[in-house]
Protein backbone atom coordinates (compact mmCIF):
# COMPACT_ATOMS: atom_id res chain seq x y z
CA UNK A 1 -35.67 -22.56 -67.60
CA UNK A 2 -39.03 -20.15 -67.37
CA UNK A 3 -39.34 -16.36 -66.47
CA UNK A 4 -42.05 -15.21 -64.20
CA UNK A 5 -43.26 -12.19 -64.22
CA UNK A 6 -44.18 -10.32 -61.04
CA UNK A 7 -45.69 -6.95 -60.12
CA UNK A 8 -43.93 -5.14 -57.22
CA UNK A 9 -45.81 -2.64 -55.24
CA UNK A 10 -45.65 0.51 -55.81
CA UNK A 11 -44.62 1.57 -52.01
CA UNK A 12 -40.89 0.04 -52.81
CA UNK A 13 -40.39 2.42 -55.97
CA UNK A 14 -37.96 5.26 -54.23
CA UNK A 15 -35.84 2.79 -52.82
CA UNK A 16 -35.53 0.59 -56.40
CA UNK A 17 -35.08 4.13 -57.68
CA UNK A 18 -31.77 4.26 -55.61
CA UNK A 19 -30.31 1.14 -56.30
CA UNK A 20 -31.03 1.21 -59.98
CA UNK A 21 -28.86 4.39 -59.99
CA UNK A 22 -26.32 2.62 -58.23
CA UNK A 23 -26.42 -0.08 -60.94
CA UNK A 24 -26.46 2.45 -63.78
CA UNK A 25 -22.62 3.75 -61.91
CA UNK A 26 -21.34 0.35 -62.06
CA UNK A 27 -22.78 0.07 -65.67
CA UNK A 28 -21.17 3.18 -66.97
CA UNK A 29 -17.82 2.62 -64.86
CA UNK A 30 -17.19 -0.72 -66.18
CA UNK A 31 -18.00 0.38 -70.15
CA UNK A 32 -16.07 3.06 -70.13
CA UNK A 33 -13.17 1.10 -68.56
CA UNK A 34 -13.55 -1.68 -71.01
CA UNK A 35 -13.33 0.45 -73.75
CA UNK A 36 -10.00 1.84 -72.89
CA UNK A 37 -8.25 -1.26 -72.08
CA UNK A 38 -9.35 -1.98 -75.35
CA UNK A 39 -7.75 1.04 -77.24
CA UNK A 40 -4.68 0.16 -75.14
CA UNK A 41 -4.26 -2.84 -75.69
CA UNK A 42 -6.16 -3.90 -78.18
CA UNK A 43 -8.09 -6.75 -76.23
CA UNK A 44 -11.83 -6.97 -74.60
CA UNK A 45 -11.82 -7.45 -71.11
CA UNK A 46 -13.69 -10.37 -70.15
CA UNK A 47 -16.25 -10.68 -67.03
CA UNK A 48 -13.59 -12.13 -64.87
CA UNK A 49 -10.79 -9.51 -65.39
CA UNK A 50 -13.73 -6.67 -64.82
CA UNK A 51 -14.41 -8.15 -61.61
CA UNK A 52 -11.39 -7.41 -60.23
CA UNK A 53 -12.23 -3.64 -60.83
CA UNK A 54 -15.12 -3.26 -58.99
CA UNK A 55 -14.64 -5.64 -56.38
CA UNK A 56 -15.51 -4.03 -52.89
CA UNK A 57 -17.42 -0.94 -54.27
CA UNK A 58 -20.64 -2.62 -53.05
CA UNK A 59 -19.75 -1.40 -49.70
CA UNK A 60 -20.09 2.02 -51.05
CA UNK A 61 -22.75 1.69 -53.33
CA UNK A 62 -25.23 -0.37 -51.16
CA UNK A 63 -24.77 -3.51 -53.70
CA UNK A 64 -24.43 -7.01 -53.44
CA UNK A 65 -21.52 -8.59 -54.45
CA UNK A 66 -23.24 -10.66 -56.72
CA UNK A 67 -25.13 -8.20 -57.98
CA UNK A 68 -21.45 -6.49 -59.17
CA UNK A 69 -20.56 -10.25 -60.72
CA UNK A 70 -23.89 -9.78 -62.58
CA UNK A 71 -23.42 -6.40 -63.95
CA UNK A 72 -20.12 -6.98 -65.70
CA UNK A 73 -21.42 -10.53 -67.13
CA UNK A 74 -24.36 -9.01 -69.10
CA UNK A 75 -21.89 -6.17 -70.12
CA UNK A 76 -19.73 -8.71 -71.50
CA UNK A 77 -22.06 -10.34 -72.81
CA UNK A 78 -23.78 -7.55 -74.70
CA UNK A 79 -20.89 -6.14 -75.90
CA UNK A 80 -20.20 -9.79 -77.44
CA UNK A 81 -23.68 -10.18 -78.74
CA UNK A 82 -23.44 -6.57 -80.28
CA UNK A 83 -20.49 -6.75 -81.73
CA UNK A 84 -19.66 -3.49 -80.04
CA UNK A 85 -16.63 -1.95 -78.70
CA UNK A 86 -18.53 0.31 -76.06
CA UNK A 87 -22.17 -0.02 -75.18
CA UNK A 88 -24.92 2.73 -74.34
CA UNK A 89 -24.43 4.52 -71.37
CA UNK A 90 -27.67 4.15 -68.51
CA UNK A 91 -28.96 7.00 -67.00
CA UNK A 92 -31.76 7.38 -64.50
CA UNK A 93 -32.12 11.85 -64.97
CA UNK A 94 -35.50 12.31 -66.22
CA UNK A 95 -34.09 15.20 -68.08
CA UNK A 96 -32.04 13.05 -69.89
CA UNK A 97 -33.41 12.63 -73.97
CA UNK A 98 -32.49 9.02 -73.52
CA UNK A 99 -33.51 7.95 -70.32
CA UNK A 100 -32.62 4.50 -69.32
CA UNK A 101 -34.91 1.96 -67.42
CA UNK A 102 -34.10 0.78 -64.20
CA UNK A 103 -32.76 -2.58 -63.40
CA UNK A 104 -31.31 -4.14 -60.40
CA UNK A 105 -30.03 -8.31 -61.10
CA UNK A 106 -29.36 -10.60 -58.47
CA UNK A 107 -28.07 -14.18 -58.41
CA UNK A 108 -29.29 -17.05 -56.18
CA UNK A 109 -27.19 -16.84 -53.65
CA UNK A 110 -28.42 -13.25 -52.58
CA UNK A 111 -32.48 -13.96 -52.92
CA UNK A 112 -34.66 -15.46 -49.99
CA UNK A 113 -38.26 -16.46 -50.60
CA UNK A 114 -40.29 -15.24 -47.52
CA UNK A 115 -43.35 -16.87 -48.42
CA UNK A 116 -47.13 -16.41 -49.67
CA UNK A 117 -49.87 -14.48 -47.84
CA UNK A 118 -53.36 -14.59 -49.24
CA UNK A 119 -55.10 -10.96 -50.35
CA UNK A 120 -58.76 -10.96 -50.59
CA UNK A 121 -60.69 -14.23 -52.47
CA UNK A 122 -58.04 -14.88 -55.09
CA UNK A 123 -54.72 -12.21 -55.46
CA UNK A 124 -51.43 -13.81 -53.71
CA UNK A 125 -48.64 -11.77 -52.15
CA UNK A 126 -45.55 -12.92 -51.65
CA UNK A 127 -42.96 -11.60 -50.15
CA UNK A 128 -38.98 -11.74 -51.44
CA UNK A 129 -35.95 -10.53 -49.30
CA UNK A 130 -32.50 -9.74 -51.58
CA UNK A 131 -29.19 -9.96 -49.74
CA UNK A 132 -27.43 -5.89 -50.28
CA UNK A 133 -23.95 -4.52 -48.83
CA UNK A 134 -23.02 -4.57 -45.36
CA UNK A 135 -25.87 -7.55 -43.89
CA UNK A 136 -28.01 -5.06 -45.23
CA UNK A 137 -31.30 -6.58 -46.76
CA UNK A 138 -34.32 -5.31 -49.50
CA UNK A 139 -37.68 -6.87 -48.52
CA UNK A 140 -40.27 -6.33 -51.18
CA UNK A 141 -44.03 -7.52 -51.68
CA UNK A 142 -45.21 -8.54 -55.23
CA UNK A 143 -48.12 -9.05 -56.87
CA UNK A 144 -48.37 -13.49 -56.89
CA UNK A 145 -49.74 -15.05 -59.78
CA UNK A 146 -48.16 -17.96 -60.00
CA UNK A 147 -47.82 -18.86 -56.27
CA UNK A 148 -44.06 -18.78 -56.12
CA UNK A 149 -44.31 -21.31 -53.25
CA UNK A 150 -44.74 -23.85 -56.27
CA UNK A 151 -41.30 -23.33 -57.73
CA UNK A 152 -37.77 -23.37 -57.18
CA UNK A 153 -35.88 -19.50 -57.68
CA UNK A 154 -32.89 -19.28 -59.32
CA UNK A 155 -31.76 -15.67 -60.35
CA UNK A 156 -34.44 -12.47 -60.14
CA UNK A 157 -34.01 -9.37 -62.10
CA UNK A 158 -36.03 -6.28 -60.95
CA UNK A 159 -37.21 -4.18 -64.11
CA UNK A 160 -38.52 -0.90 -64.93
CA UNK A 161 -41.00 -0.64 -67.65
CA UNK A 162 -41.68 3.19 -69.49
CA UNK A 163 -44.79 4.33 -67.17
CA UNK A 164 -42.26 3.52 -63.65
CA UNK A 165 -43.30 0.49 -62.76
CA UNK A 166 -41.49 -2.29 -61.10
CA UNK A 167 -41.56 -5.73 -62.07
CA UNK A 168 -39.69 -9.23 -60.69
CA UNK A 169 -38.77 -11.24 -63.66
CA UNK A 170 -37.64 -14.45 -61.39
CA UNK A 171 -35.93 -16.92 -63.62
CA UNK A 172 -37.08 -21.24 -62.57
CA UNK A 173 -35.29 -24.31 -63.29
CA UNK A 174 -37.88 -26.56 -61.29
CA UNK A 175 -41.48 -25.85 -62.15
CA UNK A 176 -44.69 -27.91 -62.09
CA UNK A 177 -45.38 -28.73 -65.59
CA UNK A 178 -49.14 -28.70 -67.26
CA UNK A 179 -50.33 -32.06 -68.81
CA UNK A 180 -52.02 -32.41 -71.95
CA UNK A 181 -55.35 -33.32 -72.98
CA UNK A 182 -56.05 -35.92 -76.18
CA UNK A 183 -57.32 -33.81 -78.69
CA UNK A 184 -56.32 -32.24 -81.68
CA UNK A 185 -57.04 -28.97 -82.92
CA UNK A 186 -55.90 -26.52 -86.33
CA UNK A 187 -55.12 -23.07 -86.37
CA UNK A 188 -56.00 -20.76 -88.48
CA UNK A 189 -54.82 -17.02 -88.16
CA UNK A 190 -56.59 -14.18 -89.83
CA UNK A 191 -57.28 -10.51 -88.85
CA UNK A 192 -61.26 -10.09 -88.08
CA UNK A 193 -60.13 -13.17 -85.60
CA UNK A 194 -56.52 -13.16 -84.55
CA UNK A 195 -57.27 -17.27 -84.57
CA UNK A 196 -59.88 -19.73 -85.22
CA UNK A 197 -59.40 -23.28 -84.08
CA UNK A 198 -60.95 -26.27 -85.86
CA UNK A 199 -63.11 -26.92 -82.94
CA UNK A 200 -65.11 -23.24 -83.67
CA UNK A 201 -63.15 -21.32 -80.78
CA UNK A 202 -62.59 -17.76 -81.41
CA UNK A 203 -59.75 -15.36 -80.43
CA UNK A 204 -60.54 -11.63 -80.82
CA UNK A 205 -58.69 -8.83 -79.78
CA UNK A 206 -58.96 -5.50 -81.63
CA UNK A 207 -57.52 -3.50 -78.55
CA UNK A 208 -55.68 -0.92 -81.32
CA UNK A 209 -59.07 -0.25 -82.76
CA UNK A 210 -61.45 -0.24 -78.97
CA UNK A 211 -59.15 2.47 -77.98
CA UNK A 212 -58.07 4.26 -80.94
CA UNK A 213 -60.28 7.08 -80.13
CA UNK A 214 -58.77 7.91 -76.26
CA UNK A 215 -55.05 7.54 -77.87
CA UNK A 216 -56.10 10.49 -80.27
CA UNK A 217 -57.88 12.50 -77.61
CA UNK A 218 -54.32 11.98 -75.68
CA UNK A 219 -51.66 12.46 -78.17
CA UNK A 220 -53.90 15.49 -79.44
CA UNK A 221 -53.18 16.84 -75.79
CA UNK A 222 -49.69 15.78 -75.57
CA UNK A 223 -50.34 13.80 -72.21
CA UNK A 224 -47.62 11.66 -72.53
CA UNK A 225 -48.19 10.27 -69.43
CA UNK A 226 -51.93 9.26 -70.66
CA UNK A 227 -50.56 7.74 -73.81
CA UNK A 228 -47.64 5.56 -72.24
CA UNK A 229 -51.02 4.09 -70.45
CA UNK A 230 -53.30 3.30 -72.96
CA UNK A 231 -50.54 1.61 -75.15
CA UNK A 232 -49.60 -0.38 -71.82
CA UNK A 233 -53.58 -0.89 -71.49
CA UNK A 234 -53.42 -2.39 -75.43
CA UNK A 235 -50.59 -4.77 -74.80
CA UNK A 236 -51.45 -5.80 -71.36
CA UNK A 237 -55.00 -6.87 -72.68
CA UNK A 238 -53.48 -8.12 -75.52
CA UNK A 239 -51.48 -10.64 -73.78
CA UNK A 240 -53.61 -11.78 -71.10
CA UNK A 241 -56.66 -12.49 -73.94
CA UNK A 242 -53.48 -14.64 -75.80
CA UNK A 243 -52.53 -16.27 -72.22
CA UNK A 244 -56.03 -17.47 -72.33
CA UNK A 245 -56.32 -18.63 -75.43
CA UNK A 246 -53.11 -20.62 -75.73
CA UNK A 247 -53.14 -21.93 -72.52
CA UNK A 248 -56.83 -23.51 -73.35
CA UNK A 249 -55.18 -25.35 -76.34
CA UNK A 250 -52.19 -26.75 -74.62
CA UNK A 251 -54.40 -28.04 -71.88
CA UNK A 252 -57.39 -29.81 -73.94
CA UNK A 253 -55.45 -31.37 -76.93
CA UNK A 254 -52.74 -33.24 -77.63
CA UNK A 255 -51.71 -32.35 -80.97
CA UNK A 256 -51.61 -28.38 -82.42
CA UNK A 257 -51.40 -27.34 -85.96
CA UNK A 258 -50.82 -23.79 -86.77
CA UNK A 259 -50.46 -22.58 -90.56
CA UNK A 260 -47.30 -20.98 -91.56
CA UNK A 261 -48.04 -17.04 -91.86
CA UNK A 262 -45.30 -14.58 -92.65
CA UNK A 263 -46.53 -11.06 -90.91
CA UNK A 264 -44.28 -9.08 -92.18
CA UNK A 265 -45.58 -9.91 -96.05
CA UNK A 266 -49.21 -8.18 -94.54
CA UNK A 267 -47.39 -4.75 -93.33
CA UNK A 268 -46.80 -2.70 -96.20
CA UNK A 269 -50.59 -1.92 -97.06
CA UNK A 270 -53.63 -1.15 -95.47
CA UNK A 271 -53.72 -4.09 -93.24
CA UNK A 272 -50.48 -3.44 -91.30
CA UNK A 273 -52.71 -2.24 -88.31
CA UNK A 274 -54.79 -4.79 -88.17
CA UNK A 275 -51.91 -7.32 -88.56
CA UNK A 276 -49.83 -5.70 -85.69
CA UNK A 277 -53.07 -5.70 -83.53
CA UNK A 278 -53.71 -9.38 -84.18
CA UNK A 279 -50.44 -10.50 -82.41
CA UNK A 280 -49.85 -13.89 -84.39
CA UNK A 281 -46.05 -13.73 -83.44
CA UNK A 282 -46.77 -13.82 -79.90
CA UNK A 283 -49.63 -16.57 -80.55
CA UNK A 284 -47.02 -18.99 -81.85
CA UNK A 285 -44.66 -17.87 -79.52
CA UNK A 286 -46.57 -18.93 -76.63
CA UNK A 287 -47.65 -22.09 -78.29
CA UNK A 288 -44.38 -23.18 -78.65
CA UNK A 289 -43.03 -23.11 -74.92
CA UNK A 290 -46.41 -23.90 -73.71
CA UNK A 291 -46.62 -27.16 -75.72
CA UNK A 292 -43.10 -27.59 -74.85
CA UNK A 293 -44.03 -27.70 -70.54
CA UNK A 294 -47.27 -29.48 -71.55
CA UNK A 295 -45.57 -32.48 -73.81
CA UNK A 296 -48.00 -32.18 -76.61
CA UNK A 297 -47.01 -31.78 -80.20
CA UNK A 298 -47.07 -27.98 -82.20
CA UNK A 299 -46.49 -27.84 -86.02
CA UNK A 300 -46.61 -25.34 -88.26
CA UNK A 301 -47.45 -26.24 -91.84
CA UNK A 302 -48.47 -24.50 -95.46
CA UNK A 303 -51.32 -23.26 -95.60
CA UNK A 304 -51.88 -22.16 -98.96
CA UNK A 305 -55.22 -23.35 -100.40
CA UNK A 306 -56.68 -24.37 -97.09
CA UNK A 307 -58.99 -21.74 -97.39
CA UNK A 308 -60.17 -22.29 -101.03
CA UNK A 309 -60.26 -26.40 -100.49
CA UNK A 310 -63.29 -28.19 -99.23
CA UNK A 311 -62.26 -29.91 -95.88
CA UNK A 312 -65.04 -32.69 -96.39
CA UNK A 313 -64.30 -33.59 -100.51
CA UNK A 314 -61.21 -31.71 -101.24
CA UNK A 315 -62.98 -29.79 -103.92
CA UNK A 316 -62.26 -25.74 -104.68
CA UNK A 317 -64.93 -24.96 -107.37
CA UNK A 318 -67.35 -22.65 -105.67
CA UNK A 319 -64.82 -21.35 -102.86
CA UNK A 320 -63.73 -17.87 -102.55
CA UNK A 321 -60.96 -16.65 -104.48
CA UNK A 322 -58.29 -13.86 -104.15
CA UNK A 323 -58.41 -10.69 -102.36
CA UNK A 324 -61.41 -9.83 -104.43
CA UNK A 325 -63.52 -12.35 -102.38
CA UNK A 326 -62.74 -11.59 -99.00
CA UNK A 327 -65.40 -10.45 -97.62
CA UNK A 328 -67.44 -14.07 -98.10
CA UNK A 329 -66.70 -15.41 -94.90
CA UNK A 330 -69.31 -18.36 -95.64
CA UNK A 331 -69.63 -20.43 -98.70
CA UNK A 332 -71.31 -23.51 -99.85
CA UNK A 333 -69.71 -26.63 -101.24
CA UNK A 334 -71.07 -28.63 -104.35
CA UNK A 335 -71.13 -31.85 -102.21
CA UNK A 336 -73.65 -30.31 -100.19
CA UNK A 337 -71.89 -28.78 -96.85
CA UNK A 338 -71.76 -25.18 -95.97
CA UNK A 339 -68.37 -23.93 -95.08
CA UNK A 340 -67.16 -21.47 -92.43
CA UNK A 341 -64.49 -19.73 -94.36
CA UNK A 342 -62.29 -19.62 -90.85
CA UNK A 343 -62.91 -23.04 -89.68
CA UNK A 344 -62.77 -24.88 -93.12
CA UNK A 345 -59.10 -23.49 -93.23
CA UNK A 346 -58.25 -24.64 -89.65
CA UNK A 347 -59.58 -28.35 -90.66
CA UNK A 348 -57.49 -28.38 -93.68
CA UNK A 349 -54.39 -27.14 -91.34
CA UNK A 350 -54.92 -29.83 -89.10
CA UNK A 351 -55.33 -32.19 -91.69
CA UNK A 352 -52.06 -31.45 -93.35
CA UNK A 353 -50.57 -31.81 -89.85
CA UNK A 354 -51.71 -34.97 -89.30
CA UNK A 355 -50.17 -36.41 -92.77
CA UNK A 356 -47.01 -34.70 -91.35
CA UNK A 357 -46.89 -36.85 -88.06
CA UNK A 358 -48.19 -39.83 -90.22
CA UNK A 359 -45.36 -40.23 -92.60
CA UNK A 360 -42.69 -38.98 -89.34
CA UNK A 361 -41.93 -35.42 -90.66
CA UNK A 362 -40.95 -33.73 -87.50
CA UNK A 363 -42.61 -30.72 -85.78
CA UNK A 364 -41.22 -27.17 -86.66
């Protein structure tokens, strides 16, 4: 299974708008009924007894009846995961202090794939029709980056994000998968470069720090509007520099070695920016899935002394020690080879990787 995410345009935003509300009804309807069949009787009501409920109020409520069967599944299914006996209300009144984003889910049986239209030299539209009450139908046009032609739909949720925006987050069960390449690569994550491979390829980001300065000009002005951007322009930049990175790896090579890292140990001093910033959760994250569709091998091993240990001789006695010495970024070995502090770890990562698939430790 593998979520795509789609831009919808903008021009479809007042009628989402509507629905979403409609949703939100249903939502709030079937938690607060829930929770007093519950102080009745002392029993949750599961998806299949809710249905019953709200059966036929899609007439009224311009929604699909599988849309309905949708909404009380993931409410009985949150409440389950939660361990709750009622769940947070969803509002769409932009008065509201809690306002709640929109979302509008639909099952397989109410989506139809129109098709792809080419935009300019390289953006796709496509075009996606969902089934509503009464024959009625919602025909919207999103932003194709995958070229949805390519892959089979199964369920589609439409999703709000904080600035407004709608996105199609279609769910796939039959998707062309990426082959792998035949080499092998280490990992090593730091903060001046949110990864290094073996190979000398460089990740940087430092989005939190390139637009630090129009954040403060905007929270100093309390343009909330401005601010929900630039954070969306950090993370969106973020993730697509990632994408690129990853996606490079799990293409070229074969085998992928990433050293174990625990971010959270890095947040409680002066590096917690920087840390944050450097996104190393969402590095492994999409190494994992992406090796996964590709077939190629990802481990994650140790890495203490990589950094400190000669990758040629083994040797530590000149390396860089401690957090007093780390600002040497290049050192020099005593059999003769200078070291690139970055890419001496990664070697040693991949190294201890390799010994792992030698002696048939599996992956993590």
């Amino acid at each position: 299974m593998k979520t795509l995410k789609l831009r919808i345009k903008d021009k479809h935003a007042t009628q989402l708008n509507t629905l979403a509300g409609s949703v939100n009804f249903v939502w709030n309807y079937v938690n607060d009924l829930s929770f007093k069949h519950l102080q009745r009787t002392g029993h949750f009501f599961s998806a299949y007894d809710i249905a019953a409920y709200v059966k036929g109020s899609g007439e009224l409520l311009n929604l699909h009846s599988q849309t309905l069967q949708a909404i009380t599944e993931t409410h009985a299914k949150s409440r389950k995961q939660f361990n709750k006996a009622k769940l947070n209300w969803r509002t769409n009144n932009p008065k509201a202090k809690r306002k709640s984003l929109g979302w509008i889910p639909f099952k397989k049986t109410a989506i139809k794939y129109l098709g792809v239209k080419k935009v300019g030299k390289k953006s796709l539209k496509s075009t996606i029709q969902f089934s509503l009450a009464k024959g009625q139908k919602l025909t919207i046009d999103v932003w194709d980056s995958y070229n949805l032609a390519l892959y089979s739909i199964n369920t589609c949720e439409l999703v709000q994000d904080n600035r407004g925006l709608w996105y199609a987050c279609v769910t796939v069960k039959e998707f062309p998968n990426n082959k792998c390449g035949s080499g092998k690569v280490g990992i090593d994550l730091g903060c001046k470069e949110s990864a290094i491979s073996s190979q000398g390829d460089k990740l940087t980001i430092k989005q939190t720090q390139k637009w630090a300065k129009k954040l403060a000009i905007a929270q100093r002005a309390n343009n909330k509007k401005r601010v929900k951007a630039v954070h969306a322009k950090i993370k969106n930049t973020r993730q697509d520099l990632i994408h690129k990175f990853t996606s490079k790896l799990s293409k070229d090579n074969n085998v992928i070695v990433v050293g174990k890292l625990q971010s959270h140990s890095f947040t409680r001093g002066n590096l917690a920016k920087s840390v944050y910033d450097a996104g190393w959760f969402e590095i492994k994250r999409q190494l994992t899935y992406k090796c996964k569709h590709a077939g190629c091998h990802y481990i994650e091993v140790n890495e203490s002394y990589t950094t400190q240990t000669c990758s040629r001789c083994g040797s530590r006695q000149n390396s860089p020690k401690g957090r007093t010495e780390l600002g040497i970024r290049e050192w020099w070995c005593e059999c003769g080879v200078t070291h690139d502090r970055d890419i001496n770890a990664a070697k040693n990562i991949l190294a201890l990787g390799l010994e792992r698939l030698a002696v048939g430790i599996p992956s993590v």
